[in-house]
N, C-alpha and C. Protein backbone atom coordinates (compact mmCIF):
# COMPACT_ATOMS: atom_id res chain seq x y z
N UNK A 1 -9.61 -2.06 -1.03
CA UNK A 1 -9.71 -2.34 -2.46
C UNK A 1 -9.20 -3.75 -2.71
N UNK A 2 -9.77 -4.55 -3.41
CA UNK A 2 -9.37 -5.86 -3.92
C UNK A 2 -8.78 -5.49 -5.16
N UNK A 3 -7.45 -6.50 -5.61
CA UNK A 3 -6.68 -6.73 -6.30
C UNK A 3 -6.30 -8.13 -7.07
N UNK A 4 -6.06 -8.34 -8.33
CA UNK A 4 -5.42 -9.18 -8.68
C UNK A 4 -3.67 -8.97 -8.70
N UNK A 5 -3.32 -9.96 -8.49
CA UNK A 5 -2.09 -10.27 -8.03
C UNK A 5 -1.25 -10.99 -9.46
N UNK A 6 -0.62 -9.85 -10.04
CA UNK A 6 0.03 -10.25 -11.78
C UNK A 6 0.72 -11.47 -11.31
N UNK A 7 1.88 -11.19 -10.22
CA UNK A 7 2.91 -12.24 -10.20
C UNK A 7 3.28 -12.60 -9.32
N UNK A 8 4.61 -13.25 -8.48
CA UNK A 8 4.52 -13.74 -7.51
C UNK A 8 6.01 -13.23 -6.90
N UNK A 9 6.01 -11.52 -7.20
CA UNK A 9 7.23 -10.83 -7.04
C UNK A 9 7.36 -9.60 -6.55
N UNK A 10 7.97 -9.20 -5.45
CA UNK A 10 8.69 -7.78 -4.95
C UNK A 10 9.35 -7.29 -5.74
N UNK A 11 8.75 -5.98 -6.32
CA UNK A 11 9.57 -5.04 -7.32
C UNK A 11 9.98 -3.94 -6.59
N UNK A 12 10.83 -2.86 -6.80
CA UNK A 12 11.54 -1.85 -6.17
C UNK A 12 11.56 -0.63 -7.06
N UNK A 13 11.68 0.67 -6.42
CA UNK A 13 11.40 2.02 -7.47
C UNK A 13 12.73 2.94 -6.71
N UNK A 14 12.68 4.16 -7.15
CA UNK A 14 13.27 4.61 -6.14
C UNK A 14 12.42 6.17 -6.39
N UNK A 15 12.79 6.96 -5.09
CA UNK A 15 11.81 7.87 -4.99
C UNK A 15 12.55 8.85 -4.39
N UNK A 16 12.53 10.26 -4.47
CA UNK A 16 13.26 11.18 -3.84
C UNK A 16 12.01 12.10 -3.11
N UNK A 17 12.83 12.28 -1.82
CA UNK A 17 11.67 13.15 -0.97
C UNK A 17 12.74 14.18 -0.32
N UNK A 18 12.54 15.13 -0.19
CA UNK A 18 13.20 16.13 1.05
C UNK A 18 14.81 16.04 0.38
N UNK A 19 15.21 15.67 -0.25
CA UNK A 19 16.42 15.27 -0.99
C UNK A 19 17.48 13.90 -0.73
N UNK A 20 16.34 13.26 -0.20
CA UNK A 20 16.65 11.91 0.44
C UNK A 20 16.37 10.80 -0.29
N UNK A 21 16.63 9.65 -0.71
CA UNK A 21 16.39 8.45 -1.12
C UNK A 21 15.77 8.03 -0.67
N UNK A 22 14.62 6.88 -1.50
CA UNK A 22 14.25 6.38 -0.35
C UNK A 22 13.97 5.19 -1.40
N UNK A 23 14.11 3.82 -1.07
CA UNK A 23 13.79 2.81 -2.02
C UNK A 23 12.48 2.14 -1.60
N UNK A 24 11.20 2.21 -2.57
CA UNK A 24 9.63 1.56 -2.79
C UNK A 24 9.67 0.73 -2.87
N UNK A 25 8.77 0.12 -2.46
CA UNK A 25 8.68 -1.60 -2.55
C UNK A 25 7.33 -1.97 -2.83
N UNK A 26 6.58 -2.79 -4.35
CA UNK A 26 5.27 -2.85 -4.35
C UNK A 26 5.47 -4.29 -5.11
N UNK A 27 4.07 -4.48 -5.15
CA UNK A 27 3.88 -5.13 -5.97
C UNK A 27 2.88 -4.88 -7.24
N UNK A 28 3.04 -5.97 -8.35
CA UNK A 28 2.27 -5.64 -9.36
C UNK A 28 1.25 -6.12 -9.28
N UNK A 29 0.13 -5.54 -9.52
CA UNK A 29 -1.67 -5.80 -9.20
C UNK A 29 -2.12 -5.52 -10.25
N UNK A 30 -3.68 -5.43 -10.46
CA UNK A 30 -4.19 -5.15 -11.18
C UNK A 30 -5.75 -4.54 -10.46
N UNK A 31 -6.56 -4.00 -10.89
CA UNK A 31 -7.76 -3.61 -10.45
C UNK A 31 -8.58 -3.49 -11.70
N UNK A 32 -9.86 -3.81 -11.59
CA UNK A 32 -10.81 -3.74 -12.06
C UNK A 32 -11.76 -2.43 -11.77
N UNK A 33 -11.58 -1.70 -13.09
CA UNK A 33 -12.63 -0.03 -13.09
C UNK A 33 -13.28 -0.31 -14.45
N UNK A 34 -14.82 -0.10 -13.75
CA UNK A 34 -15.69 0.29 -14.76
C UNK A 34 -15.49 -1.18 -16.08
N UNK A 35 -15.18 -2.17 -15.42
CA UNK A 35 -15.08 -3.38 -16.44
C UNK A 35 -13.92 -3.76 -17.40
N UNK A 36 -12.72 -2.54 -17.34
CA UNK A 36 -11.58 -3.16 -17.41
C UNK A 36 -10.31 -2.92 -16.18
N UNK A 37 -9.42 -4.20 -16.54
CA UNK A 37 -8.79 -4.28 -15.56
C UNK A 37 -7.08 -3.22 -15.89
N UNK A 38 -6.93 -2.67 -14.99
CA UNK A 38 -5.80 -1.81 -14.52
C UNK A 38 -4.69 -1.89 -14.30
N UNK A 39 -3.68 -1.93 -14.17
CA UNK A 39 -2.15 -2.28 -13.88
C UNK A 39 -2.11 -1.16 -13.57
N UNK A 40 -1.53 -1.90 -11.74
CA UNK A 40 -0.84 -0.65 -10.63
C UNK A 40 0.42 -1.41 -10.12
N UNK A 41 0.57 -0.57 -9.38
CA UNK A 41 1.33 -0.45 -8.36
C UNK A 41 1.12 -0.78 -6.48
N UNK A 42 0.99 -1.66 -6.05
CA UNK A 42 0.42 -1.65 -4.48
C UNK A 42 1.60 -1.61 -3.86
N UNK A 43 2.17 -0.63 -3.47
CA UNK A 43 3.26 -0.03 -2.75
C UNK A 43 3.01 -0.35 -1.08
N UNK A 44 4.35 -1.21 -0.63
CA UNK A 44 4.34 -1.84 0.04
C UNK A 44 4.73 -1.54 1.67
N UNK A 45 5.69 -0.36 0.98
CA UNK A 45 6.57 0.25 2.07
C UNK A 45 7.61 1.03 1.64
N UNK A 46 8.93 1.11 2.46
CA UNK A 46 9.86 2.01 1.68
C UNK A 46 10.81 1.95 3.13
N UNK A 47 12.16 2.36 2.22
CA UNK A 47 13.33 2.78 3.07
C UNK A 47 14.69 3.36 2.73
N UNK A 48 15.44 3.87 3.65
CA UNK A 48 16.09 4.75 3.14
C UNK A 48 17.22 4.28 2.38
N UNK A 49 17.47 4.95 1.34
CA UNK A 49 18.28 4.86 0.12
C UNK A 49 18.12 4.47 -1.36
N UNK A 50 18.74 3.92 -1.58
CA UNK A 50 18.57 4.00 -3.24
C UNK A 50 19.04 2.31 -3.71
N UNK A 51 18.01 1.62 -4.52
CA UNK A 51 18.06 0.72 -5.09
C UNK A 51 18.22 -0.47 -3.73
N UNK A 52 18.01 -0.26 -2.31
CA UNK A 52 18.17 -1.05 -1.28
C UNK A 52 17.25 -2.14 -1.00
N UNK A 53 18.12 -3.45 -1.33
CA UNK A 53 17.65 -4.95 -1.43
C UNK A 53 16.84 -5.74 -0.10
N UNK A 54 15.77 -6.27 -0.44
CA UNK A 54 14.91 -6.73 0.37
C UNK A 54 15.65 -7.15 1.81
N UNK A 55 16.63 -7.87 1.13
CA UNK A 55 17.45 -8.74 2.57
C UNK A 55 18.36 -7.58 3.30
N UNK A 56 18.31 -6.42 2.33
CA UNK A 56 19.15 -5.14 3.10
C UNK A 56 18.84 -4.59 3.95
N UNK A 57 16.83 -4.29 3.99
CA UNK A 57 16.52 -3.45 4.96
C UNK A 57 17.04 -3.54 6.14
N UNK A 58 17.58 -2.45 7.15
CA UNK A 58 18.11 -2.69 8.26
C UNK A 58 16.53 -2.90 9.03
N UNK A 59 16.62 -2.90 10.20
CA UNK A 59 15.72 -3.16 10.93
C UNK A 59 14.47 -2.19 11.64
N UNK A 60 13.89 -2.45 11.96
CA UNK A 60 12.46 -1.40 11.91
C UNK A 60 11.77 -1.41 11.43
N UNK A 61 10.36 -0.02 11.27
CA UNK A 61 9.25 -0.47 10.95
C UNK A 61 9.38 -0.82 9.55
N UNK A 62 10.50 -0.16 8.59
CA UNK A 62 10.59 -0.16 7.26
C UNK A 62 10.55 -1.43 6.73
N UNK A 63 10.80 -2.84 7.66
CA UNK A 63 10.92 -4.02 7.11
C UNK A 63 9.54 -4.55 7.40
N UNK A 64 8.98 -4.08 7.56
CA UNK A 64 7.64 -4.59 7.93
C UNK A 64 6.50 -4.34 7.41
N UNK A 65 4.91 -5.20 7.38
CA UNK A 65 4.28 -5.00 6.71
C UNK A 65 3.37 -5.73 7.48
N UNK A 66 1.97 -5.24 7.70
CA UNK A 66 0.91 -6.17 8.52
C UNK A 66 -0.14 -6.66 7.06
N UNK A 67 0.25 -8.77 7.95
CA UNK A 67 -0.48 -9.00 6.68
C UNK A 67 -1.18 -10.16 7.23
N UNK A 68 -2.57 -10.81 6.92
CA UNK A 68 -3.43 -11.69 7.09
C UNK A 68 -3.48 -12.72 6.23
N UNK A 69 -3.48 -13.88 6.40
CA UNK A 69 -3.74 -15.00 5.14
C UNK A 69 -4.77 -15.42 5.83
N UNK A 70 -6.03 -15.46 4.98
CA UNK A 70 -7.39 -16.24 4.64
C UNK A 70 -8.07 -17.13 4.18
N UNK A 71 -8.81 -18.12 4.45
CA UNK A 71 -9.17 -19.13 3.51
C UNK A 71 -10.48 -18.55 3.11
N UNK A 72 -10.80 -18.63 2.00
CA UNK A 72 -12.11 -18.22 1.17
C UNK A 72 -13.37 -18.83 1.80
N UNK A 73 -13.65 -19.73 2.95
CA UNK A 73 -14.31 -20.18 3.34
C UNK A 73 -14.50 -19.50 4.81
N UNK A 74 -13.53 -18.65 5.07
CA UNK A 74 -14.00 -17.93 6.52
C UNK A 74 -14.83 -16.75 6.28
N UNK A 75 -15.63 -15.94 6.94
CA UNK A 75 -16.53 -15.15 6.99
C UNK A 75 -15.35 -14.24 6.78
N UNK A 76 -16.22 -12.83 6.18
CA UNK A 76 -14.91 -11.66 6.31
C UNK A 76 -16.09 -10.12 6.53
N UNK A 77 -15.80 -9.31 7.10
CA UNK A 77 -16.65 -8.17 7.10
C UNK A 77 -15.33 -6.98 7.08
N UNK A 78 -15.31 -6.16 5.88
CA UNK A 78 -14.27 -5.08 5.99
C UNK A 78 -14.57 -4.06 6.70
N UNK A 79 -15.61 -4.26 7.56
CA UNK A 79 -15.48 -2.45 8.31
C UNK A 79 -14.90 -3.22 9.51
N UNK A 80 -15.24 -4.52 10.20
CA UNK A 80 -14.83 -5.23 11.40
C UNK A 80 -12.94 -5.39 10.89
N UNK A 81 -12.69 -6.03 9.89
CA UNK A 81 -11.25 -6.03 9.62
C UNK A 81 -10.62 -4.97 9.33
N UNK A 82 -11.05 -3.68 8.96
CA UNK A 82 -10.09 -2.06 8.74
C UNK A 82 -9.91 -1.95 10.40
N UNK A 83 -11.06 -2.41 11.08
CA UNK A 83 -11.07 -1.56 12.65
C UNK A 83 -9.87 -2.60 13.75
N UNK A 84 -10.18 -4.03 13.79
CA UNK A 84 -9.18 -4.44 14.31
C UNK A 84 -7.67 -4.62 13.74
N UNK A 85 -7.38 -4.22 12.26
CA UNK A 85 -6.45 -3.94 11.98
C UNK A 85 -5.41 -2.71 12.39
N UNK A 86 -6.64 -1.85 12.58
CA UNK A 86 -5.90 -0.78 12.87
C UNK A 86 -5.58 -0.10 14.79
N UNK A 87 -6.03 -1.09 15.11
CA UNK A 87 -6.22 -0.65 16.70
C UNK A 87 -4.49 -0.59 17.09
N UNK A 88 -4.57 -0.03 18.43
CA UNK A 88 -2.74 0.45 18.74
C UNK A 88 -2.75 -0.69 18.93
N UNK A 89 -0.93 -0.91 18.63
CA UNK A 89 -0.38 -2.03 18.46
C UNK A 89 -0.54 -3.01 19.71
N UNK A 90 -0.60 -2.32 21.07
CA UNK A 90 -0.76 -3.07 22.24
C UNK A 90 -2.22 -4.08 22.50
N UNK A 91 -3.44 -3.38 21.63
CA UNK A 91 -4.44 -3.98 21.71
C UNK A 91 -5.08 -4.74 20.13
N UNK A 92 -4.18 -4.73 19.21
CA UNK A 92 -4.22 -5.25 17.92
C UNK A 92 -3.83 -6.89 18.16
N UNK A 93 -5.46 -7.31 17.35
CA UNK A 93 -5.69 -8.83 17.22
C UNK A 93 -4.12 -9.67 16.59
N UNK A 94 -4.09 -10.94 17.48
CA UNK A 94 -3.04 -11.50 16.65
C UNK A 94 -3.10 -12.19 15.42
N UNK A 95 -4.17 -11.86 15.09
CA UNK A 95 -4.39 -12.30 13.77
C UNK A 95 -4.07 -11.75 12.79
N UNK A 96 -3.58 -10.32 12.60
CA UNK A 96 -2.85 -9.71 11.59
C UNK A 96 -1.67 -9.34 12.33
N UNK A 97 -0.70 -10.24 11.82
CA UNK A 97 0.85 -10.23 12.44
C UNK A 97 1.68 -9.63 11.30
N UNK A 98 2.80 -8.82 12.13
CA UNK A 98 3.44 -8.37 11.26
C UNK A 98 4.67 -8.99 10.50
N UNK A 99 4.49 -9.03 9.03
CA UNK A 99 5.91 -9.85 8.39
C UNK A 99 6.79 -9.50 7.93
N UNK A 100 7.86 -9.37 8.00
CA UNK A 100 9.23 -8.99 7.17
C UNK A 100 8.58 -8.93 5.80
N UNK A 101 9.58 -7.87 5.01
CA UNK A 101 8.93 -7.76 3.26
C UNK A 101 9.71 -8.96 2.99
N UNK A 102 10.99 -10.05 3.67
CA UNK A 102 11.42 -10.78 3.16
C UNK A 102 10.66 -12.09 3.11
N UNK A 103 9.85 -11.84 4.51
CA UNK A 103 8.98 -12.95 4.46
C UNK A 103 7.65 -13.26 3.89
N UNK A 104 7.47 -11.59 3.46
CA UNK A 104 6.27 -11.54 2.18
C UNK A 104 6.90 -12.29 0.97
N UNK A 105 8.09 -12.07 0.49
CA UNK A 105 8.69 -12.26 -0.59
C UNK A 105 9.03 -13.82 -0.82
N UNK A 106 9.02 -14.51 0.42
CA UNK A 106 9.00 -16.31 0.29
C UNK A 106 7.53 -16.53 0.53
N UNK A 107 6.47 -15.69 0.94
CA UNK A 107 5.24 -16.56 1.19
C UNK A 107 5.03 -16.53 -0.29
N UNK A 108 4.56 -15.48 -1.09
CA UNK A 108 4.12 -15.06 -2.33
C UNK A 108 4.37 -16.20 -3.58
N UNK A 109 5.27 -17.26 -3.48
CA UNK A 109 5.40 -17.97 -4.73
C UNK A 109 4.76 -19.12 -4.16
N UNK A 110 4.21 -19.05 -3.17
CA UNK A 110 3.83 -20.52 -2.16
C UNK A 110 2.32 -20.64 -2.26
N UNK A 111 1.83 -19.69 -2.70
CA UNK A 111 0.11 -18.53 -2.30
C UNK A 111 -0.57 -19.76 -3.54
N UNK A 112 -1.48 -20.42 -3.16
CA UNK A 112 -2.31 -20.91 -4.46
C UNK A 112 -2.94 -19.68 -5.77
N UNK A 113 -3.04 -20.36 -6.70
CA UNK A 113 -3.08 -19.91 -7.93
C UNK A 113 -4.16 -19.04 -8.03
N UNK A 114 -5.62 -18.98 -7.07
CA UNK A 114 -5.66 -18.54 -7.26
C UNK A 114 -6.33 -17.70 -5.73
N UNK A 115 -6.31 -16.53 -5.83
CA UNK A 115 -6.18 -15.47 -4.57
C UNK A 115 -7.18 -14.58 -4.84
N UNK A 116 -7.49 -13.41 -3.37
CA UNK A 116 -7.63 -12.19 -3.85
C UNK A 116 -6.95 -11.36 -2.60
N UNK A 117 -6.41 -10.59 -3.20
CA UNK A 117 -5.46 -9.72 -2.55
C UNK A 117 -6.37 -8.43 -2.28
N UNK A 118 -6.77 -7.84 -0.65
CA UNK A 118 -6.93 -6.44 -0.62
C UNK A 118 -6.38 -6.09 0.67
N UNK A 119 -6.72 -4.73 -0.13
CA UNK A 119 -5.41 -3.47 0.43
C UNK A 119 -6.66 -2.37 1.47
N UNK A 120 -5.85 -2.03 2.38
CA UNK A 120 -6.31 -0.87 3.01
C UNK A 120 -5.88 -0.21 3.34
N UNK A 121 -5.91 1.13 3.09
CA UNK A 121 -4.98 2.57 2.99
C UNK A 121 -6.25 3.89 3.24
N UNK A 122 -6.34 4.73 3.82
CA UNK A 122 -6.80 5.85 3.74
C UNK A 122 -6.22 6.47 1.92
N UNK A 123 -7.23 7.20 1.72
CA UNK A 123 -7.26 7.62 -0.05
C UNK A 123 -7.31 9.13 0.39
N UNK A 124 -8.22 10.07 1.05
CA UNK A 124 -8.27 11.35 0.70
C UNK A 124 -7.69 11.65 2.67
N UNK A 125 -7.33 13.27 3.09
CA UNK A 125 -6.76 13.63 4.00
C UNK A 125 -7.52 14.35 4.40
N UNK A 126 -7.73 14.87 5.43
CA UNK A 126 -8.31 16.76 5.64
C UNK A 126 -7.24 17.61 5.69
N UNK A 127 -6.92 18.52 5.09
CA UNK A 127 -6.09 19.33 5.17
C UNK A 127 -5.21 19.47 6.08
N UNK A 128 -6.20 20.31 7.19
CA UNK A 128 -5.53 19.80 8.66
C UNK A 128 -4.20 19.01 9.00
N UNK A 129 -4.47 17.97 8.51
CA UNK A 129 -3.18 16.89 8.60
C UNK A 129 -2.47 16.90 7.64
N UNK A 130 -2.20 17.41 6.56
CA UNK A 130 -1.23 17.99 6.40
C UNK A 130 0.25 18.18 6.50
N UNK A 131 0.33 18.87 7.39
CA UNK A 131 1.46 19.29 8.34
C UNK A 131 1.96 17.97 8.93
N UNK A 132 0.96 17.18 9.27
CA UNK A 132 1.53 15.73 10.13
C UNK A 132 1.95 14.89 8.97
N UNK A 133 0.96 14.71 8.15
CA UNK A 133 1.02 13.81 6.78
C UNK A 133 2.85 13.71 6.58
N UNK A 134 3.23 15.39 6.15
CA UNK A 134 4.39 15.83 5.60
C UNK A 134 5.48 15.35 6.57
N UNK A 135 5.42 15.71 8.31
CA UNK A 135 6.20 15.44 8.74
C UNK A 135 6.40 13.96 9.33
N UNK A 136 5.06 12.99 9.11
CA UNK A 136 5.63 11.59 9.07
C UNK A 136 6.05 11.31 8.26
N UNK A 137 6.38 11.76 7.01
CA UNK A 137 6.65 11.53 5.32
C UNK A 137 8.59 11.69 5.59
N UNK A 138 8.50 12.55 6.01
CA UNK A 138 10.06 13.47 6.75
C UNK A 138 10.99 12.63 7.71
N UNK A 139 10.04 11.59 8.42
CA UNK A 139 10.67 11.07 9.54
C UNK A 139 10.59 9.70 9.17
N UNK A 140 9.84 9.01 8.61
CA UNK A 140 9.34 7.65 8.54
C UNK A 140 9.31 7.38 6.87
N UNK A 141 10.19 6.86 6.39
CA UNK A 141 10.80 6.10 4.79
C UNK A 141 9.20 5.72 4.14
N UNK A 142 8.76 4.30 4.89
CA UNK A 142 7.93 3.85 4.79
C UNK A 142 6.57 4.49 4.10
N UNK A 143 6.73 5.80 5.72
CA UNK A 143 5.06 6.16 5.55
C UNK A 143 5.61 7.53 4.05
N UNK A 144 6.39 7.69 4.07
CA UNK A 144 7.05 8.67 2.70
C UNK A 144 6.61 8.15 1.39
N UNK A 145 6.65 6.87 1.13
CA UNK A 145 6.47 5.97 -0.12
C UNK A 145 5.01 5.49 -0.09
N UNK A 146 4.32 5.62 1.49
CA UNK A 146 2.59 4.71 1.17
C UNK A 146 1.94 6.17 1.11
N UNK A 147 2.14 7.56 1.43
CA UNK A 147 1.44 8.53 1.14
C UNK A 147 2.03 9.50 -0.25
N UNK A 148 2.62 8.99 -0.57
CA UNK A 148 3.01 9.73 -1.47
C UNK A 148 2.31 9.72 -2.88
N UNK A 149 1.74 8.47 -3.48
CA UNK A 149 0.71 8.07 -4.24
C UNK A 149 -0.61 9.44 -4.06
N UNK A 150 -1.08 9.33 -3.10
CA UNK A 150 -2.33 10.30 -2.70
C UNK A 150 -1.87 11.86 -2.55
N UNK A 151 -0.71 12.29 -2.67
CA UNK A 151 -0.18 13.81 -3.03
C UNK A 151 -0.02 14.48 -4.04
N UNK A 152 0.03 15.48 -4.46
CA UNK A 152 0.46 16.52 -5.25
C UNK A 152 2.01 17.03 -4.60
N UNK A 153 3.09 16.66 -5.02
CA UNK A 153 4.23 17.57 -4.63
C UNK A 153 4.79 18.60 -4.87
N UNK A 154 5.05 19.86 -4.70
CA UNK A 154 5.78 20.57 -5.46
C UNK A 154 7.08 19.90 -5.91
N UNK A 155 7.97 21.94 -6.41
CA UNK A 155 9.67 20.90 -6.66
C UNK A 155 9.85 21.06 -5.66
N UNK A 156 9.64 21.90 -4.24
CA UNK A 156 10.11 22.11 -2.78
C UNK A 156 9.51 21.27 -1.83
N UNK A 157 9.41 19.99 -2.41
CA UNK A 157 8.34 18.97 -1.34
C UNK A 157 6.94 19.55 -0.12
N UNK A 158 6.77 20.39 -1.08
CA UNK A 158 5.50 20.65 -0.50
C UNK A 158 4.30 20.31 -0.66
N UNK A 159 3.15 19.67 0.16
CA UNK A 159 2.41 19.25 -0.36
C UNK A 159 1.84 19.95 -0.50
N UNK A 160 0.77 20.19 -1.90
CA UNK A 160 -0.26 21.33 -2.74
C UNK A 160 -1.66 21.06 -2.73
N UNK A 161 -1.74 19.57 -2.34
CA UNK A 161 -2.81 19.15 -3.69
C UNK A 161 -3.00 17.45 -3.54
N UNK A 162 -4.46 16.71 -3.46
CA UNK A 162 -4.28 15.44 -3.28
C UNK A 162 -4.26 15.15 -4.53
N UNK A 163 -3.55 14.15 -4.88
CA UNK A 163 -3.32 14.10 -5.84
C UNK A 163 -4.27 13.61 -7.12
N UNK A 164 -4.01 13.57 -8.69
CA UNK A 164 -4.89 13.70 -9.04
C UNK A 164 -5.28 12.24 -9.19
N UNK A 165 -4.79 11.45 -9.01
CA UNK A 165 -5.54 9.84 -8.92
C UNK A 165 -6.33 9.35 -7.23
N UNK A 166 -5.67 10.42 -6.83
CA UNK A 166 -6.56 10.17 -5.44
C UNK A 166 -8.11 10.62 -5.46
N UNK A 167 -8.19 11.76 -6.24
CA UNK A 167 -8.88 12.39 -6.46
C UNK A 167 -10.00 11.73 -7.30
N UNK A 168 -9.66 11.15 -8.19
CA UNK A 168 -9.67 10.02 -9.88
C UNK A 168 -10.90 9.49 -8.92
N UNK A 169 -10.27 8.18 -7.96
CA UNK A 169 -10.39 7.00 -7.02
C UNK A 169 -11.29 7.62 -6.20
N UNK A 170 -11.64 8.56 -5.90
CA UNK A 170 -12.64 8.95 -4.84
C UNK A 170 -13.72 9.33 -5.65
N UNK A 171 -13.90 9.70 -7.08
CA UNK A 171 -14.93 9.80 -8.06
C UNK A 171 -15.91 8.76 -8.20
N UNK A 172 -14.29 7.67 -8.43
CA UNK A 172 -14.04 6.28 -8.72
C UNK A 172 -15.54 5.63 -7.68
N UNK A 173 -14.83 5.91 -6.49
CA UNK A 173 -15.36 4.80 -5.50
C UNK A 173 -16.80 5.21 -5.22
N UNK A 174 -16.89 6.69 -4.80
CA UNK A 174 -18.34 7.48 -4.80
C UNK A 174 -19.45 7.42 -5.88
N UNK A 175 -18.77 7.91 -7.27
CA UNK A 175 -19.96 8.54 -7.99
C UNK A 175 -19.37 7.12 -9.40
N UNK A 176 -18.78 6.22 -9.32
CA UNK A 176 -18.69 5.42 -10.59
C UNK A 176 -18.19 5.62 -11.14
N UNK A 177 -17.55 6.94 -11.76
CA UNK A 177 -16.80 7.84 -12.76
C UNK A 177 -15.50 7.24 -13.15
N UNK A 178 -15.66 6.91 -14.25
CA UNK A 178 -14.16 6.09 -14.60
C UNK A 178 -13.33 6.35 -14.69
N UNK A 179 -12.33 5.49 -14.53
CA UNK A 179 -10.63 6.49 -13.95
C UNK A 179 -10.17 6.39 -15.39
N UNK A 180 -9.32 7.76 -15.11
CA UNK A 180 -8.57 8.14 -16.91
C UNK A 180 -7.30 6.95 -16.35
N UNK A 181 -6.84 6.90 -18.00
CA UNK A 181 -5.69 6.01 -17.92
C UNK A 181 -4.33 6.47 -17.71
N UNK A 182 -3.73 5.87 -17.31
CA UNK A 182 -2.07 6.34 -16.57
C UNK A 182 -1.78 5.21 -15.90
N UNK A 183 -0.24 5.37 -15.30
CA UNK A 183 0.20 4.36 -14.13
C UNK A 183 -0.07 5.08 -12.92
N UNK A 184 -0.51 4.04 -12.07
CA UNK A 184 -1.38 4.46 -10.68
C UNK A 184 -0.87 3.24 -9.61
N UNK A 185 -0.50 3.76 -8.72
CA UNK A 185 -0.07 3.20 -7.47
C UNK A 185 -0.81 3.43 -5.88
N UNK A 186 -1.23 2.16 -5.54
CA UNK A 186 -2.02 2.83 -4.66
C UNK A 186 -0.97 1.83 -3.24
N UNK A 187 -1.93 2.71 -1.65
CA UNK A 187 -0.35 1.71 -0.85
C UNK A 187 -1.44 1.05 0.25
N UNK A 188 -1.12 -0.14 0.88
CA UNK A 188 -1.27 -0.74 1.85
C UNK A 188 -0.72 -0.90 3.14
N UNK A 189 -1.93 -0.44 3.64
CA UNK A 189 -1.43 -0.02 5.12
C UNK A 189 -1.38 -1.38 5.78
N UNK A 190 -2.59 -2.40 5.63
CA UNK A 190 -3.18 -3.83 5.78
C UNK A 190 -3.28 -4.06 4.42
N UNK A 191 -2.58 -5.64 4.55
CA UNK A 191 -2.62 -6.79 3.48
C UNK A 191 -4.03 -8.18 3.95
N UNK A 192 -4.11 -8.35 3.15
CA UNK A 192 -5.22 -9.72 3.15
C UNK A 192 -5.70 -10.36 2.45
N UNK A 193 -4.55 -11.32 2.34
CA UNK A 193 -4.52 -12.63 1.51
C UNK A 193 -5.50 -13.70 1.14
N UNK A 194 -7.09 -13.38 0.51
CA UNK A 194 -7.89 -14.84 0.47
C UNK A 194 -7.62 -15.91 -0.40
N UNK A 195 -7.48 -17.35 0.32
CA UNK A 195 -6.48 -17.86 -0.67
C UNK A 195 -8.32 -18.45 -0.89
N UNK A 196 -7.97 -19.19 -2.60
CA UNK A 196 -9.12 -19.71 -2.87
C UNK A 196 -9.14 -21.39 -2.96
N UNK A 197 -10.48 -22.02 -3.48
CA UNK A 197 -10.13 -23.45 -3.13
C UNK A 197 -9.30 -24.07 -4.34
C-alpha cells in the first residue's frame, strides 16, 4: 500500500497483550480510499514495556525495521520487491537493509519534501495460522504490535476474528467498497522510501 507521509516523526502508543506491555511505534500516514484521503497509523514495530523511548530499545529484532530508499527514477515492480524482500535473511538482497527505528527517526527529517512511502504487510490469515500468528504475538513484541491491527481480540487475548478493518481493506482492495470511517492502523513488514525529484 502507498502512503502519504503527514510528518517527519516517530510516534509511540502503548498496547497490552497477554498482560504484558508492549510500546508501538508508527508513524502518521495518510491513504487515499475511494478519493478521500485517510489518517492512519503505519505501525512500525513494538517492544516490551510501556511508554519505552526510541533510544531505549534494548537490542534485537524489536529495534529494527527493513527499509529501502528509492529514487523515483529507478524502475520498481512490487511483486519482484514483496519477493526479494522477503526471502530468509541469509539469501535477502542487500538492498533492503535493516535500520534501527533510531535511524529511521534521523533519516525521516532529511527525506525530500516530497516522497511516497509503501508498506508491505500480509492483511488477511488462514485460520490455520492462527495458533502461530498468536504464539509469535506471545514471544516477539514487535510481531505483537504489526499483527495486531488485522485481529479481533477477545478480553482473554484470544484471537476470534480478523479484524474488522482488515476485513474493511480486503473489500477495499478486491471489490472497491469504501472503507467506513474510524482510526485504522495498518503495519509494515517492508518500508520503501521513493524519494521524488
Amino acid at each position: 500500500m502507498s502512503f502519504q507521509l503527514l510528518d517527519r516523526a516517530i510516534y509511540h502508543r502503548n498496547l497490552e497483550f497477554l498482560g504484558e506491555d508492549i510500546t508501538v511505534y508508527y508513524l502518521n500516514v495518510a491513504h487515499e480510499f475511494n478519493g478521500e484521503m485517510i489518517q492512519m497509523q503505519l505501525i512500525l514495530g513494538g517492544t516490551p514495556g510501556k511508554d519505552v523511548m526510541i533510544e531505549d530499545i534494548p537490542a534485537g529484532g524489536s529495534a529494527y525495521i527493513q527499509v529501502q530508499v528509492r529514487e523515483s527514477w529507478q524502475s520498481f515492480a512490487p511483486y519482484v520487491t514483496h519477493r526479494d524482500a522477503n526471502r530468509a535473511y541469509e539469501y535477502r538482497d542487500e538492498s533492503y537493509p535493516l535500520y534501527f527505528l533510531k535511524e529511521l527517526q534521523a533519516l525521516l527529517p532529511t527525506l525530500p519534501d516530497e516522497i511516497i512511502l509503501l508498506a508491505d504487510h500480509p492483511i488477511l490469515f488462514p485460520k490455520d495460522d492462527w495458533p502461530q500468528v498468536k504464539l509469535d504475538m506471545s514471544r516477539v513484541s514487535y510481531l505483537a504490535a504489526r499483527y495486531q491491527p488485522f485481529f479481533e481480540i477477545d478480553d482473554y487475548d484470544r484471537l476470534i476474528d480478523q479484524s474488522a478493518f482488515a476485513k474493511a481493506l480486503t473489500d477495499h482492495i478486491l471489490n472497491g467498497v469504501a472503507l467506513p470511517a474510524g482510526l485504522y492502523a495498518y503495519s509494515s513488514q517492508t518500508l520503501i522510501i521513493i524519494e521524488g525529484n
